[in-house]
N, C-alpha and C. Protein backbone atom coordinates (compact mmCIF):
# COMPACT_ATOMS: atom_id res chain seq x y z
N UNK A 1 -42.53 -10.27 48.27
CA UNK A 1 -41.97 -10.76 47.02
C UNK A 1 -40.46 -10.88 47.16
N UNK A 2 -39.94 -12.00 46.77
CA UNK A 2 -38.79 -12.29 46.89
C UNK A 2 -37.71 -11.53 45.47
N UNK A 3 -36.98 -11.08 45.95
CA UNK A 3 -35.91 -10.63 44.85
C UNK A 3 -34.97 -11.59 44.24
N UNK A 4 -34.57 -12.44 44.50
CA UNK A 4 -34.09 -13.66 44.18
C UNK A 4 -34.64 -13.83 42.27
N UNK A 5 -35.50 -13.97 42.48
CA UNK A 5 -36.32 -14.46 41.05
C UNK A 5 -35.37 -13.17 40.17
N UNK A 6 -35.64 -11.77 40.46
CA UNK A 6 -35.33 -10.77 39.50
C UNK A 6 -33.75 -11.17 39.61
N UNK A 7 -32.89 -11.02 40.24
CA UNK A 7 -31.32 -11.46 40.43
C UNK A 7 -31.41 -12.42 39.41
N UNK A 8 -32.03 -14.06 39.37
CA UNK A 8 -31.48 -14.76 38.52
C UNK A 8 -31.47 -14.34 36.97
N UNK A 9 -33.17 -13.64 37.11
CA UNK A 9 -33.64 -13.18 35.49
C UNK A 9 -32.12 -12.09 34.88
N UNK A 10 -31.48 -11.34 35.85
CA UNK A 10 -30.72 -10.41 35.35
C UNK A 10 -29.69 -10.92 35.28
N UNK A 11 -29.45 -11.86 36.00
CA UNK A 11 -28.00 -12.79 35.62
C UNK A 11 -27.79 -13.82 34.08
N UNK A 12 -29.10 -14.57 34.02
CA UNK A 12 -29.82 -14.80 32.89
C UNK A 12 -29.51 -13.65 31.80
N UNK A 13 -30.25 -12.98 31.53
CA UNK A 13 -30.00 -12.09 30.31
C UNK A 13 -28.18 -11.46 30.06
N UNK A 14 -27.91 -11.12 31.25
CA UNK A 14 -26.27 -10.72 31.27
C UNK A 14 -25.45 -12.32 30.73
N UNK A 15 -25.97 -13.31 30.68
CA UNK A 15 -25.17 -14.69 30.13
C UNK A 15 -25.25 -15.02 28.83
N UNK A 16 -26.40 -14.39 28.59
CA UNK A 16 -26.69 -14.40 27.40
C UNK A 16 -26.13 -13.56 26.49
N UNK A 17 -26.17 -12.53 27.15
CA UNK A 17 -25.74 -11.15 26.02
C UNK A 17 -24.38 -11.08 26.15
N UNK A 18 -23.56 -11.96 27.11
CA UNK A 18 -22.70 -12.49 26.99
C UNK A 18 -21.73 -12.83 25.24
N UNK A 19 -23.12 -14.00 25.37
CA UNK A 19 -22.78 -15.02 24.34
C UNK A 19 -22.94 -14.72 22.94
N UNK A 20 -23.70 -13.85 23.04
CA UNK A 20 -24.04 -13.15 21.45
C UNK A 20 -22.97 -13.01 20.68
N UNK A 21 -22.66 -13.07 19.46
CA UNK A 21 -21.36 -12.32 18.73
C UNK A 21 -21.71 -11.74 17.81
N UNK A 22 -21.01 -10.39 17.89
CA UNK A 22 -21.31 -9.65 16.65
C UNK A 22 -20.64 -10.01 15.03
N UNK A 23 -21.19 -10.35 14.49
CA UNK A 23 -20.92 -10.91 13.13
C UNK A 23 -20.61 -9.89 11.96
N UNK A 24 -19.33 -9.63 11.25
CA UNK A 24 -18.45 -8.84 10.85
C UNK A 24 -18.51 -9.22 9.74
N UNK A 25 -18.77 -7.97 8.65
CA UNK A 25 -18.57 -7.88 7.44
C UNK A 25 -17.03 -8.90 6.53
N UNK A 26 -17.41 -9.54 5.70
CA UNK A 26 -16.15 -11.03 5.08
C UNK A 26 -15.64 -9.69 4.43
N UNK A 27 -13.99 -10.01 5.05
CA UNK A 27 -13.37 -9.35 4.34
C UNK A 27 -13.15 -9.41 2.87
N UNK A 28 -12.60 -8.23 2.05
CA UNK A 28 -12.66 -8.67 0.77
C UNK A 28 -10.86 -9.72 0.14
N UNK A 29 -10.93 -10.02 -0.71
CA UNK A 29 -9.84 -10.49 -0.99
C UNK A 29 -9.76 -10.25 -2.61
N UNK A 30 -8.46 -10.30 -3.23
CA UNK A 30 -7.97 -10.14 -4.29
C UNK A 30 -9.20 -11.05 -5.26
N UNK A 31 -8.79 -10.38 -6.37
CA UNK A 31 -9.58 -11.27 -7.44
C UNK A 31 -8.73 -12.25 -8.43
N UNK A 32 -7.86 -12.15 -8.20
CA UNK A 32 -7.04 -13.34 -9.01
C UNK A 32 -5.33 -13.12 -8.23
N UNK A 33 -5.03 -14.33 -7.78
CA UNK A 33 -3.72 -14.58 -7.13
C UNK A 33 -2.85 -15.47 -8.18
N UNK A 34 -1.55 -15.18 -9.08
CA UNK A 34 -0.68 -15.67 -9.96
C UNK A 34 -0.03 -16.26 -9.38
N UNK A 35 0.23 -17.83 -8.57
CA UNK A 35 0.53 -18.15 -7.63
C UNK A 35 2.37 -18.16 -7.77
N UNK A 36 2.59 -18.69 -8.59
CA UNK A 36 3.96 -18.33 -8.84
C UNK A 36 4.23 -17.15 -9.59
N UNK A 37 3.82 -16.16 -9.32
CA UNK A 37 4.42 -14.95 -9.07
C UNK A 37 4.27 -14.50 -7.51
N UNK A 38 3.73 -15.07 -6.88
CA UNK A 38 3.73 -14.39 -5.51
C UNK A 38 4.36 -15.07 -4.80
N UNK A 39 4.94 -16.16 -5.08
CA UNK A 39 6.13 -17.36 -4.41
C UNK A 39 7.11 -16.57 -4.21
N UNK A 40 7.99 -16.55 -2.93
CA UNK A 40 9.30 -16.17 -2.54
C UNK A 40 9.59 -15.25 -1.48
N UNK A 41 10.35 -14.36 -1.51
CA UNK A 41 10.32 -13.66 0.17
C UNK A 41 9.11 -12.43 -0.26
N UNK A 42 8.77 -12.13 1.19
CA UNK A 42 7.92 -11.15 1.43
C UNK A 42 8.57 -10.79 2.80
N UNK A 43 9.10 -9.48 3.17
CA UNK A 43 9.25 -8.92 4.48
C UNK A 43 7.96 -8.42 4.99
N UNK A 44 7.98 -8.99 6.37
CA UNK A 44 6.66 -7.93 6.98
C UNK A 44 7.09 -6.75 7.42
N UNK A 45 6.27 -5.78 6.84
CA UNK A 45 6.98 -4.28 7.49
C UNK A 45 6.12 -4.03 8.74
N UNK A 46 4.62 -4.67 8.88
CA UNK A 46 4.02 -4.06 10.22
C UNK A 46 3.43 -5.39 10.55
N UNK A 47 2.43 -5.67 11.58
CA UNK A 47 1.40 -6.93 11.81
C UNK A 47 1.00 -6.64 13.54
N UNK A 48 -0.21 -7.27 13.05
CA UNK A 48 -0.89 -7.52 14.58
C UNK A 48 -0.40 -8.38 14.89
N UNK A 49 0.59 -8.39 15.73
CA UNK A 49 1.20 -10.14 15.51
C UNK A 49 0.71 -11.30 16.15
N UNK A 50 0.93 -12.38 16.10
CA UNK A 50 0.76 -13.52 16.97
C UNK A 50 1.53 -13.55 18.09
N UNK A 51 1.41 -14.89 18.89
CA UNK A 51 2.37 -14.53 19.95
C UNK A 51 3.52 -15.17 19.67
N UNK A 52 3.72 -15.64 18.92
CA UNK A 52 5.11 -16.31 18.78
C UNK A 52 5.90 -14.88 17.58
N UNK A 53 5.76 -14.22 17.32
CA UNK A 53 6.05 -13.06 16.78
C UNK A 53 5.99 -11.79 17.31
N UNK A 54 5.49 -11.40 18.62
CA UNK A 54 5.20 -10.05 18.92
C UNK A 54 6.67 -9.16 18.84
N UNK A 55 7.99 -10.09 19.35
CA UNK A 55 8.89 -9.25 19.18
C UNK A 55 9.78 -9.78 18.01
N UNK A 56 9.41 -9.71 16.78
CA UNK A 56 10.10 -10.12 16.30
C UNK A 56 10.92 -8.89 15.40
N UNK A 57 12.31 -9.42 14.39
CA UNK A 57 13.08 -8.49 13.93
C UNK A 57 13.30 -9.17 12.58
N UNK A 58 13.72 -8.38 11.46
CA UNK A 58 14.21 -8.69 10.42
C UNK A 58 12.82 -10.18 9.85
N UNK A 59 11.69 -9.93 10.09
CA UNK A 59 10.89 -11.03 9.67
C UNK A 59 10.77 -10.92 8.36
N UNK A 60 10.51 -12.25 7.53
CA UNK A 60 10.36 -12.48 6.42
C UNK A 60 9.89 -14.08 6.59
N UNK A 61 8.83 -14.12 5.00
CA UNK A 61 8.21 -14.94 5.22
C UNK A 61 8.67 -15.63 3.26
N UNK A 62 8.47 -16.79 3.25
CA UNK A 62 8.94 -17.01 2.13
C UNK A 62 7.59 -17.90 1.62
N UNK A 63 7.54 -17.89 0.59
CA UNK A 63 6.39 -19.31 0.23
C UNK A 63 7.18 -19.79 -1.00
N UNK A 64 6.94 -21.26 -1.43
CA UNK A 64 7.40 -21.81 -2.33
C UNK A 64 5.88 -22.65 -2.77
N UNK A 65 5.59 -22.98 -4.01
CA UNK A 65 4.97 -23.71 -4.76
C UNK A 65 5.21 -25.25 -4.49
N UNK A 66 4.72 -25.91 -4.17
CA UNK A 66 4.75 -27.67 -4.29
C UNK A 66 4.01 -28.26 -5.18
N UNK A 67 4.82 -29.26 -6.11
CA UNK A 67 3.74 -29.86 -6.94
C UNK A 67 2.70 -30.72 -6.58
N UNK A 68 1.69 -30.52 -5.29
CA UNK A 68 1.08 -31.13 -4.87
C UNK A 68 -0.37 -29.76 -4.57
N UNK A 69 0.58 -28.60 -4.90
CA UNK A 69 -0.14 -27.47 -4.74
C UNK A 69 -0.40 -26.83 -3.38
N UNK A 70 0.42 -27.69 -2.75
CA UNK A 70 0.49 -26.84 -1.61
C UNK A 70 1.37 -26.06 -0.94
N UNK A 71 1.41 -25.25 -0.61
CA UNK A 71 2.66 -24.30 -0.57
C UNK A 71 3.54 -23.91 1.00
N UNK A 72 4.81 -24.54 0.78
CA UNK A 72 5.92 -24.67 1.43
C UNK A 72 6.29 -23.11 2.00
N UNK A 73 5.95 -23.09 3.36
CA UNK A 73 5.91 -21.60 3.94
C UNK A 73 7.22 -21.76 5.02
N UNK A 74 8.64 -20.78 5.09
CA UNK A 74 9.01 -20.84 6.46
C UNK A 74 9.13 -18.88 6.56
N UNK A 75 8.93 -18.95 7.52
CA UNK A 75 8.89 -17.56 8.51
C UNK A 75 9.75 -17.64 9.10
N UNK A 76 10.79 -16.72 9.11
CA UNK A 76 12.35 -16.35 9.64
C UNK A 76 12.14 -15.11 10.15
N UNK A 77 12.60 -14.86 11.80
CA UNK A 77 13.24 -13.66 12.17
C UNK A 77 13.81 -13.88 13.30
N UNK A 78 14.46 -12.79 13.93
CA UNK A 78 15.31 -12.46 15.23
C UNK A 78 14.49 -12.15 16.56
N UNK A 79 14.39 -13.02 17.37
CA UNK A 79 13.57 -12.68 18.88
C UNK A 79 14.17 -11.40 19.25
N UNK A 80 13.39 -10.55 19.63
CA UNK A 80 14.01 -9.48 20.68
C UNK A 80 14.94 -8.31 19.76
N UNK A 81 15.22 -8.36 18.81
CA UNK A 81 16.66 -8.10 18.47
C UNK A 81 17.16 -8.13 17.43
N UNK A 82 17.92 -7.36 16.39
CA UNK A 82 18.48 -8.09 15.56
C UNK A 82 19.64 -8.41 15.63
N UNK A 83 20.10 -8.98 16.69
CA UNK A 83 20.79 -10.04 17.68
C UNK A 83 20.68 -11.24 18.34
N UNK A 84 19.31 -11.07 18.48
CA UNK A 84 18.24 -12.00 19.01
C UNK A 84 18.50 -13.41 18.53
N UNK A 85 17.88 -14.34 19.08
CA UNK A 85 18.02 -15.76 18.62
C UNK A 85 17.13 -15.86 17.19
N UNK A 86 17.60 -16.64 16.48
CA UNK A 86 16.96 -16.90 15.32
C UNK A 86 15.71 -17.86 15.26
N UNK A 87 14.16 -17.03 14.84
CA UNK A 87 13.89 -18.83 14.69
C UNK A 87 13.07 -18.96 13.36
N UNK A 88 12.66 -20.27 13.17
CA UNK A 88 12.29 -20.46 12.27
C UNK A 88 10.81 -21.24 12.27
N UNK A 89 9.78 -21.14 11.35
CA UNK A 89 8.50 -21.39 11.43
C UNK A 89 8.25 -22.22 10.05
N UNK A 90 7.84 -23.49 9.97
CA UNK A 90 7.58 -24.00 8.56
C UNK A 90 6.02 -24.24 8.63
N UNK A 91 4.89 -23.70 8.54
CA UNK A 91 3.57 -23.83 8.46
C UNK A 91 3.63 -24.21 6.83
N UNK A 92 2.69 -24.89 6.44
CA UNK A 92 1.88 -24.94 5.12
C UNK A 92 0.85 -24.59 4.87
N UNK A 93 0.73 -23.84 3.41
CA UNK A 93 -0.30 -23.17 3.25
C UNK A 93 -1.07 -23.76 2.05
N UNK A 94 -2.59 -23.88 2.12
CA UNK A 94 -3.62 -24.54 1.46
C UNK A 94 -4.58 -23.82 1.13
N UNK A 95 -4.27 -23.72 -0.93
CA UNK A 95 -5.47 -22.77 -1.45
C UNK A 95 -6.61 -23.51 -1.36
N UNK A 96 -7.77 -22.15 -0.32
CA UNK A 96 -8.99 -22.74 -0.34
C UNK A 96 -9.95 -22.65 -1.37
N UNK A 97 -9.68 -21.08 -2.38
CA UNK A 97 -10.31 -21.08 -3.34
C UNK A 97 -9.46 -21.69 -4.46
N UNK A 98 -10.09 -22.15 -5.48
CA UNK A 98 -8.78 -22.68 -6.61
C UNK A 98 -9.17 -21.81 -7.52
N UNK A 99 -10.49 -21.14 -7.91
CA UNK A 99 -10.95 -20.40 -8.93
C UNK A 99 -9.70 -18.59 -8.48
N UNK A 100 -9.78 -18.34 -7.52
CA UNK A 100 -9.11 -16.82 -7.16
C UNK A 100 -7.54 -17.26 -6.33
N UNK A 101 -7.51 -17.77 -5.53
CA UNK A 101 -6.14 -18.43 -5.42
C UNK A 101 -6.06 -17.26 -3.76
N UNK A 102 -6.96 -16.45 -3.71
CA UNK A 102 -6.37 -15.45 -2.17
C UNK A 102 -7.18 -16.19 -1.40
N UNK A 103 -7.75 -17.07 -1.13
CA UNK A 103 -8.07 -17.44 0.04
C UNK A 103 -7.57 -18.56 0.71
N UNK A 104 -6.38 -18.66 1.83
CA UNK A 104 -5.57 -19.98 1.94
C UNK A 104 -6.09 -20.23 3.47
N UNK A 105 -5.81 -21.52 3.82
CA UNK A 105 -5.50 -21.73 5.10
C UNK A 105 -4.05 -22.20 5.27
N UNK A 106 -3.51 -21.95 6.51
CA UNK A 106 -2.24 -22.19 6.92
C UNK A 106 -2.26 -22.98 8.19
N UNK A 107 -1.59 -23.76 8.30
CA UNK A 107 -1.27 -25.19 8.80
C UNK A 107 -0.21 -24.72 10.04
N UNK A 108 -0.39 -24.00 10.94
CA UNK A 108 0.58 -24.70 12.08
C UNK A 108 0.57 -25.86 12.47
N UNK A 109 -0.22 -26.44 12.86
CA UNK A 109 -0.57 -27.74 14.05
C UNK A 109 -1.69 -28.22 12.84
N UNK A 110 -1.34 -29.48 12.64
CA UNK A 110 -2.47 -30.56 12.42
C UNK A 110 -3.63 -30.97 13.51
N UNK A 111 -5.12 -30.54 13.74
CA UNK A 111 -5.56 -30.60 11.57
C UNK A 111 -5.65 -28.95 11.44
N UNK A 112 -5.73 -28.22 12.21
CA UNK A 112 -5.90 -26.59 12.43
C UNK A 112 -5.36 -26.21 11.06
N UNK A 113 -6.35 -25.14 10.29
CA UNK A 113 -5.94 -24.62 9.46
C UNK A 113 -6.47 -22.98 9.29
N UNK A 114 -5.55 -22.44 10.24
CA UNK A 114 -5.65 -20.87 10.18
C UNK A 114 -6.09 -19.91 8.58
N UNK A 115 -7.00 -19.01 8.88
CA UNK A 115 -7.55 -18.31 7.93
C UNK A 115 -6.20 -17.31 7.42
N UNK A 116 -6.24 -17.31 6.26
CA UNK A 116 -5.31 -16.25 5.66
C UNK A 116 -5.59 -15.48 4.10
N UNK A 117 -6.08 -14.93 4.23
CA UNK A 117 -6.88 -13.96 3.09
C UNK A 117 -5.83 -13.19 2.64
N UNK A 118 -5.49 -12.69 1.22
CA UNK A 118 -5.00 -12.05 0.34
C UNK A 118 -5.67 -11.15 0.30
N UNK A 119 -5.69 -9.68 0.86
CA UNK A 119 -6.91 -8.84 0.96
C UNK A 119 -6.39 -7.51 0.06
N UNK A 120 -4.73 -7.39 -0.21
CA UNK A 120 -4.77 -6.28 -1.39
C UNK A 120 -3.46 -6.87 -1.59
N UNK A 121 -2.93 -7.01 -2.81
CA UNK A 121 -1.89 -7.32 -3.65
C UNK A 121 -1.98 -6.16 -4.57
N UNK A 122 -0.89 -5.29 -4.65
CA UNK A 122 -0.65 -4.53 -6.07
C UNK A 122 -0.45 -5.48 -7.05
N UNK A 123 -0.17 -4.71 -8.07
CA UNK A 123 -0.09 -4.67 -9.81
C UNK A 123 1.30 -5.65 -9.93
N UNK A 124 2.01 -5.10 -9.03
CA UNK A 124 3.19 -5.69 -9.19
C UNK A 124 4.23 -6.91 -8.32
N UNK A 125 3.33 -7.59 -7.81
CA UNK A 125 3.16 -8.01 -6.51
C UNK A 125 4.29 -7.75 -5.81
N UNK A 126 4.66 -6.49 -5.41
CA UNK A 126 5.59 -5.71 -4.73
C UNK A 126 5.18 -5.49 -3.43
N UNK A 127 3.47 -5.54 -2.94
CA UNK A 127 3.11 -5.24 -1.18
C UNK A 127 1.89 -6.29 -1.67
N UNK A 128 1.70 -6.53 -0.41
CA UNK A 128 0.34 -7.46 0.14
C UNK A 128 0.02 -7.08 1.67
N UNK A 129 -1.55 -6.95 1.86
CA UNK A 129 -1.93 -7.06 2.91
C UNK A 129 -2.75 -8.58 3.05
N UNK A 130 -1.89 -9.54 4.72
CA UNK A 130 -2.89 -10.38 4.06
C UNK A 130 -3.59 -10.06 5.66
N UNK A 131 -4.85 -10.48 5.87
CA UNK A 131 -5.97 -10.39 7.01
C UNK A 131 -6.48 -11.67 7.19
N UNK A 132 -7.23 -11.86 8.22
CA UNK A 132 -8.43 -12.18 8.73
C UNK A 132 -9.71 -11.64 8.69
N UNK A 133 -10.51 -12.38 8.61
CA UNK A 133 -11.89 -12.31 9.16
C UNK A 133 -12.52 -11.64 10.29
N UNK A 134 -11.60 -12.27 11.43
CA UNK A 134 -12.25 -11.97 13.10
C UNK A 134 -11.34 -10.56 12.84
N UNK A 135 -10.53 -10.15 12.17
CA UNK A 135 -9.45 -8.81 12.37
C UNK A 135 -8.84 -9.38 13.80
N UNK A 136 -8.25 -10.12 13.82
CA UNK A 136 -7.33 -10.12 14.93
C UNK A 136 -5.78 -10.50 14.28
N UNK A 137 -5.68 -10.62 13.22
CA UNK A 137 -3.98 -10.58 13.06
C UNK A 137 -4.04 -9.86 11.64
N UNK A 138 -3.04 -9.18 11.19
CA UNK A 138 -2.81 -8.75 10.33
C UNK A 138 -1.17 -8.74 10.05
N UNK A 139 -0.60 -8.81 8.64
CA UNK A 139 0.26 -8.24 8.14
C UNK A 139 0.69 -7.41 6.68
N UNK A 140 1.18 -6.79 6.89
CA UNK A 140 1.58 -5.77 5.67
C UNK A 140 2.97 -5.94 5.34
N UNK A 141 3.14 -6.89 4.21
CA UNK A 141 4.55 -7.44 3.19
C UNK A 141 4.89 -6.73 2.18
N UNK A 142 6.29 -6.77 2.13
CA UNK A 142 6.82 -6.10 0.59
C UNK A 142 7.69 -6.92 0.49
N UNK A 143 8.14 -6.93 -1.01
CA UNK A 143 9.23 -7.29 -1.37
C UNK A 143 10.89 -6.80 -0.88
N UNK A 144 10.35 -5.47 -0.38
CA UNK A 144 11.66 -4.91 0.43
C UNK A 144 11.70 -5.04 1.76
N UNK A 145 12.84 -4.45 2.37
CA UNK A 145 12.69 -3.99 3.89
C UNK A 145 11.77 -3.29 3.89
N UNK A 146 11.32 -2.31 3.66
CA UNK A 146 10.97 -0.94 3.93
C UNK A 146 9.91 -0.33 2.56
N UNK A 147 9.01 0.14 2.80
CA UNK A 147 8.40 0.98 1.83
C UNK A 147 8.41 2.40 2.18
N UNK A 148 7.70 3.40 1.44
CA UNK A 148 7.62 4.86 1.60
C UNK A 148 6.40 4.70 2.69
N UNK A 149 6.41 5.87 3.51
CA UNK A 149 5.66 6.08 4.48
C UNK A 149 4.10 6.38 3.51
N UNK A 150 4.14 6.87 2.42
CA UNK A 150 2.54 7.12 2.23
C UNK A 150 2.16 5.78 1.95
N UNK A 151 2.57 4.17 1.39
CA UNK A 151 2.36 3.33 1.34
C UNK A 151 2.19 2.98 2.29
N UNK A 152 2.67 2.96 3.08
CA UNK A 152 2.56 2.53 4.74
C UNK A 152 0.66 2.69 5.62
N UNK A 153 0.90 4.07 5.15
CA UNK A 153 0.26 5.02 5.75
C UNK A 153 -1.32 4.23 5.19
N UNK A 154 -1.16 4.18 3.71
CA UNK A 154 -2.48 3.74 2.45
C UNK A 154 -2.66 2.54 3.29
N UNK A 155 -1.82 1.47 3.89
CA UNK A 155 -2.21 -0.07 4.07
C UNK A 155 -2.84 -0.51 5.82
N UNK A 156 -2.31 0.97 6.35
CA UNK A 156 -3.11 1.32 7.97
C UNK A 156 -4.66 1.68 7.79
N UNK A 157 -4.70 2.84 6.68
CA UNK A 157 -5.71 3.26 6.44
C UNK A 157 -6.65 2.24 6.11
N UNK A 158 -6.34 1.48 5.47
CA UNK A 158 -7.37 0.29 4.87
C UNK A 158 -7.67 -0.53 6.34
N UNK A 159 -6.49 -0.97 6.11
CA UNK A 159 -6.72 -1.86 7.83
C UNK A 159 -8.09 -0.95 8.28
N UNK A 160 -7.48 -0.53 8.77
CA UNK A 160 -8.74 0.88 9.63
C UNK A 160 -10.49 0.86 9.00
N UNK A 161 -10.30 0.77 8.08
CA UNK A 161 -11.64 0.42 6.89
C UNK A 161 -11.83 -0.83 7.22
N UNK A 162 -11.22 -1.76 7.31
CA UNK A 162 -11.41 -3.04 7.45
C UNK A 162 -12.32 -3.58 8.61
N UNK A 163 -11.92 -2.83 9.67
CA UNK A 163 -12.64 -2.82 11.15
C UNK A 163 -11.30 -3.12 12.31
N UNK A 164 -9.91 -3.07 11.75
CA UNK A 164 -9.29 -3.69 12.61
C UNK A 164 -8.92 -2.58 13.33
N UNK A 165 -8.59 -2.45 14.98
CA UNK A 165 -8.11 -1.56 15.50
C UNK A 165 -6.27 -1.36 15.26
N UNK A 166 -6.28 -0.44 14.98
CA UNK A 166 -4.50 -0.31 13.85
C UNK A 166 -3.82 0.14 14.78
N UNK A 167 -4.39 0.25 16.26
CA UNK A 167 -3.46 0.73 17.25
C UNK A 167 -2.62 -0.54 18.04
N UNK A 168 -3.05 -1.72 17.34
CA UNK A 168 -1.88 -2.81 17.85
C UNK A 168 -0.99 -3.07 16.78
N UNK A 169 -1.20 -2.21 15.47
CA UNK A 169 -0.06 -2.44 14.80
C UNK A 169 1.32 -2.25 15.19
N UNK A 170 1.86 -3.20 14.74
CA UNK A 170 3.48 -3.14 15.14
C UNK A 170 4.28 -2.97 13.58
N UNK A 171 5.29 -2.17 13.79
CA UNK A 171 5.85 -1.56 12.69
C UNK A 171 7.63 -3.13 13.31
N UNK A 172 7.41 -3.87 12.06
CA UNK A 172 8.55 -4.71 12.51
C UNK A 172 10.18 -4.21 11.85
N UNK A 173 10.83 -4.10 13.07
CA UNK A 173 12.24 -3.97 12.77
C UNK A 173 13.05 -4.22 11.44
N UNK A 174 13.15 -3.68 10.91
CA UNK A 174 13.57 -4.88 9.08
C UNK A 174 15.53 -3.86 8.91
N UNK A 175 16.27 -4.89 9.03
CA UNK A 175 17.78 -3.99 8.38
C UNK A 175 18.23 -5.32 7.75
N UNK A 176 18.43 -4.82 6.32
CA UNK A 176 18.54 -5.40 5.18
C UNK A 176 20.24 -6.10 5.32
């Protein structure tokens, strides 16, 4: 009996189980987003970042309202440094729900429209966590530089609940 046959069968099933994906609980998102109240700067204090952000400093992200309803996003910070070169990011962002207003996509590159979930907004829209789905990027915004460490601490913890691994969080540089 030739072994050949069992080799392919086990290569076979290993391609397969490959391909499988494990399919992850939809994150939750806010139940009502006041869209102009949540227009204007937001500092990120932490994030899984992307790669055009991993080192970034002093980030802040701004959104503005368009009367077309779509909302005018630029992302500002310092490469490397808060010395660093400056750059700047103008994505647009597109409410997908219109009934709750937290579920957007964001527009780097046409037609691509990146997932961006509103997943906890306080009372006062003073912090936001917004997420993903797959948990591969995250950020945690305030209205300030800086929050208190047990806030901090409350928006890891969730992360962590969420399914995301919080050990690529990055705590971003912020001096006011």
């Amino acid at each position: 009996m030739s072994i050949l046959p069992l080799i392919a069968a086990a290569l076979g099933v290993m391609l397969l189980a490959g391909c499988t994906t494990v399919t992850k609980t939809p994150l939750p998102t806010v139940s009502q987003v006041d869209l102009p109240r949540f227009m204007g700067d937001w500092y990120v204090i932490a994030h899984i970042p992307t790669f055009i952000e991993k080192q970034a400093y002093n980030a802040i992200e701004r959104y503005d309202l368009r009367p077309d309803g779509t909302i005018a996003t630029t992302f500002t910070f310092r490469q490397g440094g808060f010395d660093g070169q400056p750059r700047r990011h103008e994505p647009r962002g597109f409410v997908r729900d219109p009934v709750n207003k937290s579920t957007w996509g964001m527009q780097f590159v046409w037609p691509i429209k990146a997932e961006f979930l509103i997943s906890h907004l306080d009372a006062g829209y003073t912090q936001t966590i917004i997420a993903r789905n797959a948990r591969d990027y995250a950020w945690i915004m305030a209205r300030t530089p800086t929050i208190p460490d047990a806030d901090y601490d409350r928006h890891v913890g969730q992360l962590a609940a969420w399914g995301y691994d919080t050990t690529k969080l990055r705590r971003v540089p912020q001096r006011g």
